[in-house]
Protein backbone atom coordinates (compact mmCIF):
# COMPACT_ATOMS: atom_id res chain seq x y z
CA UNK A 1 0.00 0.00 0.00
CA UNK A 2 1.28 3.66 -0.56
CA UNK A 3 0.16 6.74 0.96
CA UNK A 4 -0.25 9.61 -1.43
CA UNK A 5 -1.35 11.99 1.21
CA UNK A 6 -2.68 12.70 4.97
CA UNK A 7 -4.57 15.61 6.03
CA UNK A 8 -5.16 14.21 9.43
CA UNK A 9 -6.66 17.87 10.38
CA UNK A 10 -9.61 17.00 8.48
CA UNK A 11 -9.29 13.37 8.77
CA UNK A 12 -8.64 12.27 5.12
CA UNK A 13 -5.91 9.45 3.55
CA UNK A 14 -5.52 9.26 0.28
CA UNK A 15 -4.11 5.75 -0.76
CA UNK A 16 -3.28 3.72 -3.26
CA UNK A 17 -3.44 -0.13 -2.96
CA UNK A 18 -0.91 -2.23 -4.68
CA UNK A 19 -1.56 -5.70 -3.74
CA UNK A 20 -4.20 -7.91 -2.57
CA UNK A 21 -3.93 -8.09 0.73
CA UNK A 22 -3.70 -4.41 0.82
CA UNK A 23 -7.84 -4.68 0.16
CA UNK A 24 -8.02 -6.96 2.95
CA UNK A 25 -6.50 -4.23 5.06
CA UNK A 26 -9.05 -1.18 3.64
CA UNK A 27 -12.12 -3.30 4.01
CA UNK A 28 -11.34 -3.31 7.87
CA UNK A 29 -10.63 0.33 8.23
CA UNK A 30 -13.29 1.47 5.89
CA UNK A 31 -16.41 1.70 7.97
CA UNK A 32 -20.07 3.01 7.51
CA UNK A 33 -20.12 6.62 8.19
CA UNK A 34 -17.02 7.30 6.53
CA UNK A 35 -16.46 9.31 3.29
CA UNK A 36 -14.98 7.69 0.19
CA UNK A 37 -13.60 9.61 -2.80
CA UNK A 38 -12.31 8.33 -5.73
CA UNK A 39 -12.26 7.90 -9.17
CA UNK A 40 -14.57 5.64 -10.92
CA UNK A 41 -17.17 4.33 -14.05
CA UNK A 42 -20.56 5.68 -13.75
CA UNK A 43 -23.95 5.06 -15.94
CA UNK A 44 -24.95 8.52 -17.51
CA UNK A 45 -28.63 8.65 -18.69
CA UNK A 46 -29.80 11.23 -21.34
CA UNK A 47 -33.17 12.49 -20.72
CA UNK A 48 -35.60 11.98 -18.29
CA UNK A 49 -36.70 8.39 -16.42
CA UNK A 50 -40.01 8.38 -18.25
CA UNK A 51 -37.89 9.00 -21.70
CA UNK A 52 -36.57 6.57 -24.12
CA UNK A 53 -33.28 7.26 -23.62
CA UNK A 54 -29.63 6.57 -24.16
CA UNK A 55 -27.09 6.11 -21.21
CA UNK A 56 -23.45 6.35 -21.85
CA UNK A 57 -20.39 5.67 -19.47
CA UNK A 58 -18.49 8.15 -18.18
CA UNK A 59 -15.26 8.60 -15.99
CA UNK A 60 -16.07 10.11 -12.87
CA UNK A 61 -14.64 11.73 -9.47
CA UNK A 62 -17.02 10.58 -6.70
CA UNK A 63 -17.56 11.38 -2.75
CA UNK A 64 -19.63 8.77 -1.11
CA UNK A 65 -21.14 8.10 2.00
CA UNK A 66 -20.21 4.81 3.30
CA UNK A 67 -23.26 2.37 3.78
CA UNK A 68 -21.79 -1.22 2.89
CA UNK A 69 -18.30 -2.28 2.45
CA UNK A 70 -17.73 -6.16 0.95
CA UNK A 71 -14.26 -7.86 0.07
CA UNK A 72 -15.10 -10.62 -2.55
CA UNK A 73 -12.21 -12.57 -2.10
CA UNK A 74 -12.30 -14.87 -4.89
CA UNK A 75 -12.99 -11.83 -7.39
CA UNK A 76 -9.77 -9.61 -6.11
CA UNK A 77 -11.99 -6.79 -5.59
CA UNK A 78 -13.23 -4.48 -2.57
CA UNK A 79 -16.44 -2.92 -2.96
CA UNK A 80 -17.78 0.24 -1.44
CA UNK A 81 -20.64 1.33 -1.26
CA UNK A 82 -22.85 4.20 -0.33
CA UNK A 83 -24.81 7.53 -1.37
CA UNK A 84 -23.07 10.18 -3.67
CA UNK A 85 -22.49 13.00 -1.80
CA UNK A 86 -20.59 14.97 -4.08
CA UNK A 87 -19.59 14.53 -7.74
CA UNK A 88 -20.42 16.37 -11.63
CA UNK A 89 -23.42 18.55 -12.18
CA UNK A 90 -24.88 15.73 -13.92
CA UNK A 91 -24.97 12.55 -11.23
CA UNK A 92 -27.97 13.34 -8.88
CA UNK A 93 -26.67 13.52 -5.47
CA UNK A 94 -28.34 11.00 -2.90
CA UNK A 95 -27.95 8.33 -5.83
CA UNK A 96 -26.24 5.17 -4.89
CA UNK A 97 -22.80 4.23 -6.01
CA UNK A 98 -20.02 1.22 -5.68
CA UNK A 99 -16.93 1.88 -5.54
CA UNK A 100 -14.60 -0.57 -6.76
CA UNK A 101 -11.18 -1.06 -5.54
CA UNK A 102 -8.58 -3.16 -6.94
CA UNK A 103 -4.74 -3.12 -6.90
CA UNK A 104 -3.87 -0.01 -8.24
CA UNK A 105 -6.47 1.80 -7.25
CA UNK A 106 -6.48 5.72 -5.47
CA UNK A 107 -8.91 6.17 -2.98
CA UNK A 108 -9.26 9.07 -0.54
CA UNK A 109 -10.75 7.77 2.96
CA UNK A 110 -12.37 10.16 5.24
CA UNK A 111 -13.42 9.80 8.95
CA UNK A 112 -14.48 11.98 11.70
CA UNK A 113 -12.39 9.92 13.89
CA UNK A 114 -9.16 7.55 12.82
CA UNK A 115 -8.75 4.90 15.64
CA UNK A 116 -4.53 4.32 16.46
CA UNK A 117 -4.84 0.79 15.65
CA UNK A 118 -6.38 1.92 12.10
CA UNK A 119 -3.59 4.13 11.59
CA UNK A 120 -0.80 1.39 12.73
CA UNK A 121 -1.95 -1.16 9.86
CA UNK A 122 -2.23 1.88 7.24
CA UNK A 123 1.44 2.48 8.31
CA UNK A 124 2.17 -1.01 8.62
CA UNK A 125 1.03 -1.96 4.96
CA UNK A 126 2.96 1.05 3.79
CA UNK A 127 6.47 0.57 5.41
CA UNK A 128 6.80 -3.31 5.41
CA UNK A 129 8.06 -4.66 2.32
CA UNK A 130 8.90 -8.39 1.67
CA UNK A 131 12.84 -9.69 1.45
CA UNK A 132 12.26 -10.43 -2.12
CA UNK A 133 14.43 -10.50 -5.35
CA UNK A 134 12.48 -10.24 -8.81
CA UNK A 135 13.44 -11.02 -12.29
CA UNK A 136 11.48 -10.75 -15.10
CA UNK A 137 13.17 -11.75 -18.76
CA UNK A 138 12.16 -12.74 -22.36
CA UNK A 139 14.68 -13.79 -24.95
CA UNK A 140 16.20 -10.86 -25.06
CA UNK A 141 16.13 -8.65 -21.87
CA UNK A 142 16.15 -9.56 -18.07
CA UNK A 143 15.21 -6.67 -15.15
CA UNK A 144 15.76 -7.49 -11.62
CA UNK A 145 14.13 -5.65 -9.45
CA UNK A 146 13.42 -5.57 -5.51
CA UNK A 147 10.30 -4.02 -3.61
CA UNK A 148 11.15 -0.53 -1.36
CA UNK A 149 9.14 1.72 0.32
CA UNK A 150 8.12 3.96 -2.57
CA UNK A 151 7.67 0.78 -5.33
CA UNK A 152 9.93 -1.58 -6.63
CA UNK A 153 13.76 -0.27 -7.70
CA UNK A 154 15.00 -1.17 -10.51
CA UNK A 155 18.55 -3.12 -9.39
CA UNK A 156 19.78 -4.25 -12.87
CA UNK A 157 18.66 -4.71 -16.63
CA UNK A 158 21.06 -6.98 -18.58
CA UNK A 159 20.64 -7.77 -22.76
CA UNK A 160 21.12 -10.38 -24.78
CA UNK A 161 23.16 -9.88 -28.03
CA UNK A 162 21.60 -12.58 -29.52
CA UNK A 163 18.96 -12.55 -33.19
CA UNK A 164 15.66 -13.83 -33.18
CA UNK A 165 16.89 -17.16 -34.44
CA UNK A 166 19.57 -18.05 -31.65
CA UNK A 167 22.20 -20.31 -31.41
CA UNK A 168 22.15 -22.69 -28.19
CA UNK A 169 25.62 -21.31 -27.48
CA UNK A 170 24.36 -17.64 -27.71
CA UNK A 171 20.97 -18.83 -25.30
CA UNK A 172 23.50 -20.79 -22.85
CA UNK A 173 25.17 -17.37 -22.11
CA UNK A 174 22.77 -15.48 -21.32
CA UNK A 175 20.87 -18.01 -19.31
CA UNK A 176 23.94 -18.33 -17.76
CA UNK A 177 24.34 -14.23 -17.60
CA UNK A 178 20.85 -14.21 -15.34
CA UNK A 179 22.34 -17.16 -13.36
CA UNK A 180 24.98 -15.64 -12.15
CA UNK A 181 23.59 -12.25 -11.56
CA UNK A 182 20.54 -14.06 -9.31
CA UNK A 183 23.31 -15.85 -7.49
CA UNK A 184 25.06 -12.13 -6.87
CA UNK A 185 21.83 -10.61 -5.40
CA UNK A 186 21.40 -13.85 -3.47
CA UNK A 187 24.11 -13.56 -2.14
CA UNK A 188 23.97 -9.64 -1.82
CA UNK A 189 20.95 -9.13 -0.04
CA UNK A 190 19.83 -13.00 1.11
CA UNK A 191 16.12 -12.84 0.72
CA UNK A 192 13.56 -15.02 1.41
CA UNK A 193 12.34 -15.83 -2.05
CA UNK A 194 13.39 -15.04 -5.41
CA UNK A 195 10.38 -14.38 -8.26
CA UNK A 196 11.24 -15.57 -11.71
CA UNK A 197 8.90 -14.07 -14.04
CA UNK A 198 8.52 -14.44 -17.86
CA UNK A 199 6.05 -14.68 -21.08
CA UNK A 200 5.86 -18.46 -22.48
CA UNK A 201 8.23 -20.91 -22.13
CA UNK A 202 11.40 -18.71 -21.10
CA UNK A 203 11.32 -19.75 -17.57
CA UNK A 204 11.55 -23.47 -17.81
CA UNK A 205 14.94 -23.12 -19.92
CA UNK A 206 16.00 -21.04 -16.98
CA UNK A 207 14.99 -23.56 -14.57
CA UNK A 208 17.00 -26.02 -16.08
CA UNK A 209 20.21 -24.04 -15.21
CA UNK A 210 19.80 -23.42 -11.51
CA UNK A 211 20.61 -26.66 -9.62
CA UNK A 212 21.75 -25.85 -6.69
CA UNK A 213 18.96 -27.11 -4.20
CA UNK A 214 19.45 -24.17 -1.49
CA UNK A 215 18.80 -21.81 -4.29
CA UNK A 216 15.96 -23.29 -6.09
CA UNK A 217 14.15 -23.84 -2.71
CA UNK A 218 13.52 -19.94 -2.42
CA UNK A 219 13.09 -19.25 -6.18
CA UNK A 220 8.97 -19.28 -7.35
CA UNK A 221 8.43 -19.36 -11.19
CA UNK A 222 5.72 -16.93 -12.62
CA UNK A 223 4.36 -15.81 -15.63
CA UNK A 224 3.86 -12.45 -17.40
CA UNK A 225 2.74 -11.30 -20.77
CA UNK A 226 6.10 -9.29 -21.54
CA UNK A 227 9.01 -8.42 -19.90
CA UNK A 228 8.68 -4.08 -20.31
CA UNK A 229 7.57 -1.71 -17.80
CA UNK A 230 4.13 -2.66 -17.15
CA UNK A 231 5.63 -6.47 -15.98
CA UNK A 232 6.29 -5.53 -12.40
CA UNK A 233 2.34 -4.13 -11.81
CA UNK A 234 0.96 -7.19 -13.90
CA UNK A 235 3.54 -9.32 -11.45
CA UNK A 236 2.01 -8.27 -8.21
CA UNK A 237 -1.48 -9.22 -9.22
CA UNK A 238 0.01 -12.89 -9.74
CA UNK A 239 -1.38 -15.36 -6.94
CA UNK A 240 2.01 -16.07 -6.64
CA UNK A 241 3.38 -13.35 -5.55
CA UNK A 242 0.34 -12.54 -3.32
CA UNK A 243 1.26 -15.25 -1.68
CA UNK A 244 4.68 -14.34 -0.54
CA UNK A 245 3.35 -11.12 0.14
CA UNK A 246 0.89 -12.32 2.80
CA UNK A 247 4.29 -14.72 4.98
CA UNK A 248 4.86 -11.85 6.87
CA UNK A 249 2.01 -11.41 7.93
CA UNK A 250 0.55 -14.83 8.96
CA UNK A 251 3.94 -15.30 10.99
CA UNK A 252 3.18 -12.17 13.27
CA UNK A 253 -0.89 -13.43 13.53
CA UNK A 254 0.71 -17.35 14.16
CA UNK A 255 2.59 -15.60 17.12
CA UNK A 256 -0.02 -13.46 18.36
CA UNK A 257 -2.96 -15.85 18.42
CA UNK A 258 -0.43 -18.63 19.96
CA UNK A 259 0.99 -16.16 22.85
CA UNK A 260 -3.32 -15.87 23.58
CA UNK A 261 -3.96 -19.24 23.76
CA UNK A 262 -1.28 -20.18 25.64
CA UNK A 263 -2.04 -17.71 28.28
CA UNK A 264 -5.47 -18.87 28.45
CA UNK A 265 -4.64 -22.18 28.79
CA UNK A 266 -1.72 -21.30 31.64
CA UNK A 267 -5.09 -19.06 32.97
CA UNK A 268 -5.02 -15.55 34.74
CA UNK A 269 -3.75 -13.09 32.10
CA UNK A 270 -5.84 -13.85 29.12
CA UNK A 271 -9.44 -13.77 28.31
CA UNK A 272 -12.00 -14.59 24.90
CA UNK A 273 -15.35 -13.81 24.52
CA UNK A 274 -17.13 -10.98 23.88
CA UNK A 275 -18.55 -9.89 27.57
CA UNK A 276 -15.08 -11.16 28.90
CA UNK A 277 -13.38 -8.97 26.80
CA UNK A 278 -15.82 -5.88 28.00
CA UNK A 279 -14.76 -6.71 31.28
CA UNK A 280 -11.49 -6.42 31.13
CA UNK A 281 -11.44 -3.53 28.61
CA UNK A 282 -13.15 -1.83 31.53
CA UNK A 283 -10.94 -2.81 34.21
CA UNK A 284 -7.81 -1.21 31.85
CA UNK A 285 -5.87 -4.25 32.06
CA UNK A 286 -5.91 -5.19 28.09
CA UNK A 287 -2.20 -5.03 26.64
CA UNK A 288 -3.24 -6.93 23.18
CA UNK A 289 -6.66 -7.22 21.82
CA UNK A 290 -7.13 -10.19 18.88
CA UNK A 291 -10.17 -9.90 16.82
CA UNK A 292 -10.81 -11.75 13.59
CA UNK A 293 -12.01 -9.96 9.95
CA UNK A 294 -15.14 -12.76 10.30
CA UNK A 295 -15.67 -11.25 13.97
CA UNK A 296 -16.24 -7.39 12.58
CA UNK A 297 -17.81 -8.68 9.61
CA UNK A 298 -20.87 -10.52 11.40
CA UNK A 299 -20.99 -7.26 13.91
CA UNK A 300 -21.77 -5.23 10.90
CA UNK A 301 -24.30 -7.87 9.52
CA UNK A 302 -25.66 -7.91 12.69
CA UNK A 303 -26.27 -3.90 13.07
CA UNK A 304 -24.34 -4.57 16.27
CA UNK A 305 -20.95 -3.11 14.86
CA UNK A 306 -20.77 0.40 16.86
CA UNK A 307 -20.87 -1.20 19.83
CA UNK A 308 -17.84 -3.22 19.00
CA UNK A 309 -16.12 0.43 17.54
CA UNK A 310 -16.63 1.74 20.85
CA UNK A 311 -15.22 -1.31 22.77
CA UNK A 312 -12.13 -0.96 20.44
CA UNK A 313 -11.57 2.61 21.41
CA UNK A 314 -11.99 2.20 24.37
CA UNK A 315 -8.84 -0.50 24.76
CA UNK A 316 -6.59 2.50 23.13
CA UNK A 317 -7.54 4.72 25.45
CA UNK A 318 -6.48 2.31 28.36
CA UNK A 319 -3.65 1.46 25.96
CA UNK A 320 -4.21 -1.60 24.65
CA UNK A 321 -2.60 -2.30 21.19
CA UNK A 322 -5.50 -3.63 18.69
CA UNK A 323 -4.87 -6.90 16.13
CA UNK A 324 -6.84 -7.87 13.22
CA UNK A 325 -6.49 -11.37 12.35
CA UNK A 326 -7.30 -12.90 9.10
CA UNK A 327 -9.82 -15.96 9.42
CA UNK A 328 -8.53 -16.97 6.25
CA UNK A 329 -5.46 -18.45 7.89
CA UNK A 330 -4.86 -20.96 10.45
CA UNK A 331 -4.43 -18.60 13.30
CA UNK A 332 -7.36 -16.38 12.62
CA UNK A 333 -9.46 -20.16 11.99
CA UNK A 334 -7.89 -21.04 15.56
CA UNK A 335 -9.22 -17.75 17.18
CA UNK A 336 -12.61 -17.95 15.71
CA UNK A 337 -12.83 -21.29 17.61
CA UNK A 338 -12.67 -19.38 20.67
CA UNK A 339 -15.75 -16.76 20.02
CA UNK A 340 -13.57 -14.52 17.69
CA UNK A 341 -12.08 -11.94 19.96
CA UNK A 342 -9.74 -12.42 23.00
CA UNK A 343 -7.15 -9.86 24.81
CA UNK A 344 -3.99 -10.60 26.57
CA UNK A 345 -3.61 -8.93 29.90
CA UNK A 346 -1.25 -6.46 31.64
CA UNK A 347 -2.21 -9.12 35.60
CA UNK A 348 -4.99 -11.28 36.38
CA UNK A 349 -8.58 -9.79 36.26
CA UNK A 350 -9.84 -12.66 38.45
């Protein structure tokens, strides 16, 4: 995720997300009640309602007022959505509106109140990149890149002097050319995994070169339509590379949700359920709170969702550092087994 812009006067973020899980991460800070801006495709109709007439698409800037937000995971897309608030002369305000967000999407997110824990994953999802090497190469060209801050840096771009009818000599040596530069960054900057990425058939004459079995156990093979500039966007929307992206992140919720259950099972300085959780929210003994994306989700099914908004500021007030857990992974499955939401405490409560 990048952020383009705070304005944390008047409560606004404008971001962009740049990977999957980064819409994992929006649909729990976007809540009903808050304003979304953004740009998006909207049904123009000429003429009145009563009118035969003709509707056309157009590209439009939109401010909406958050009624529903829904992460279709299988369809790589968060939608928004609410009543327009504010866009062209010729959208009727008080109209409804979806938003949706995808990797590579800008989308301004306004709230009359941005919770610390809220902020921490915004930051989090902005500052923590993964220990990855990339290379993406075609016959002719390989780019190595690795992930930063502010994108992905461009480390390298090595040619081939070879025509478009090679010679196995001429394809040996440069095969061996991207060999030996992945073995230099290896060695360099020892990530975790190394992304090979290219169109057709190129990678499998690649693979055929690396042999060395501590090296090919961090490299993952991908594919991409071309090896120019637009690789490295097309790259991250590869399930992949998703997938490394998320490690990081199921590590830290496998060692938060096992630090909770083993202190309830010790007993004294841990607690799950919801009115257990109240409790010791309002005792001010909550160091960690753990709540799974499934937990908020039914809250806001359930109409029951400020209530649960109110518990969680109420934990930051008394200091209590707030974890969303993914119920898509084995810890967050392990925590919904236990109600959903549990807290680790500062002493015993009981």
């Amino acid at each position: 995720m990048r952020v383009i812009y705070k304005d944390m006067r008047n409560g606004k973020i404008r971001l962009r997300a740049e990977a999957l899980d980064d819409l994992w991460t929006l649909s729990n800070i976007i809540e009903p009640g808050d304003i979304a801006s953004g740009r998006t495709v909207r049904k123009i109709k000429l003429g009145g309602e009563d009118e035969k007439s003709e509707s056309f698409k157009k590209d439009v800037l939109l401010s909406i007022s958050v009624e529903n937000v829904e992460f279709q995971k299988f369809g790589n897309t968060l939608r928004v959505s609410g009543k327009i608030i504010e866009g062209a002369e010729d959208i009727p305000s008080g109209s409804y509106h979806t938003l949706n967000i995808i990797p590579g999407t800008e989308i301004e997110i306004a709230k009359k109140e941005w919770l610390n824990f809220q902020l921490s994953r915004i930051e989090e999802a902005a500052a923590s990149q993964p220990k990855i090497i990339v290379c993406i190469f075609e016959r002719e060209k390989a780019v190595f890149y690795m992930p930063r801050a502010q994108g992905y840096e461009k480390l390298l771009e090595l040619k081939g002097e070879v025509e478009k009818k090679m010679m196995k000599s001429q394809v040996a040596d440069f095969y061996a050319e991207i060999k030996k530069a992945i073995i230099d960054y290896d060695s360099k900057f020892s990530p975790e995994k190394i992304i090979i990425a290219s169109p057709a058939f190129w990678k499998e004459y690649l693979s055929k070169q690396i042999t060395e079995p501590e090296l090919k156990s961090k490299i993952i093979y991908s594919t991409v339509s071309s090896a120019d500039v637009t690789a490295v966007a097309e790259l991250m929307k590869r399930p992949e590379l998703q997938a490394v992206l998320r490690e990081d992140r199921v590590s830290m919720e496998e060692s938060l949700v096992s630090e909770l259950l083993e202190k309830i099972a010790k007993g004294g300085l841990a607690e799950y359920g919801l009115e257990q959780v109240k409790f010791a929210v309002e005792s001010g003994a909550v160091e960690k709170l753990l709540v799974t994306d499934s937990f908020i989700q039914q809250s806001r099914q359930e109409g029951s969702y400020t209530n649960l908004e109110q518990l969680l500021k109420s934990a930051e007030r008394m200091k209590g550092k707030i974890f969303i857990i993914s119920s898509d992974n084995g810890p967050g499955t392990r925590l919904d087994g236990i109600s959903g939401i549990g807290v680790v405490l500062r002493y015993p409560i009981s």
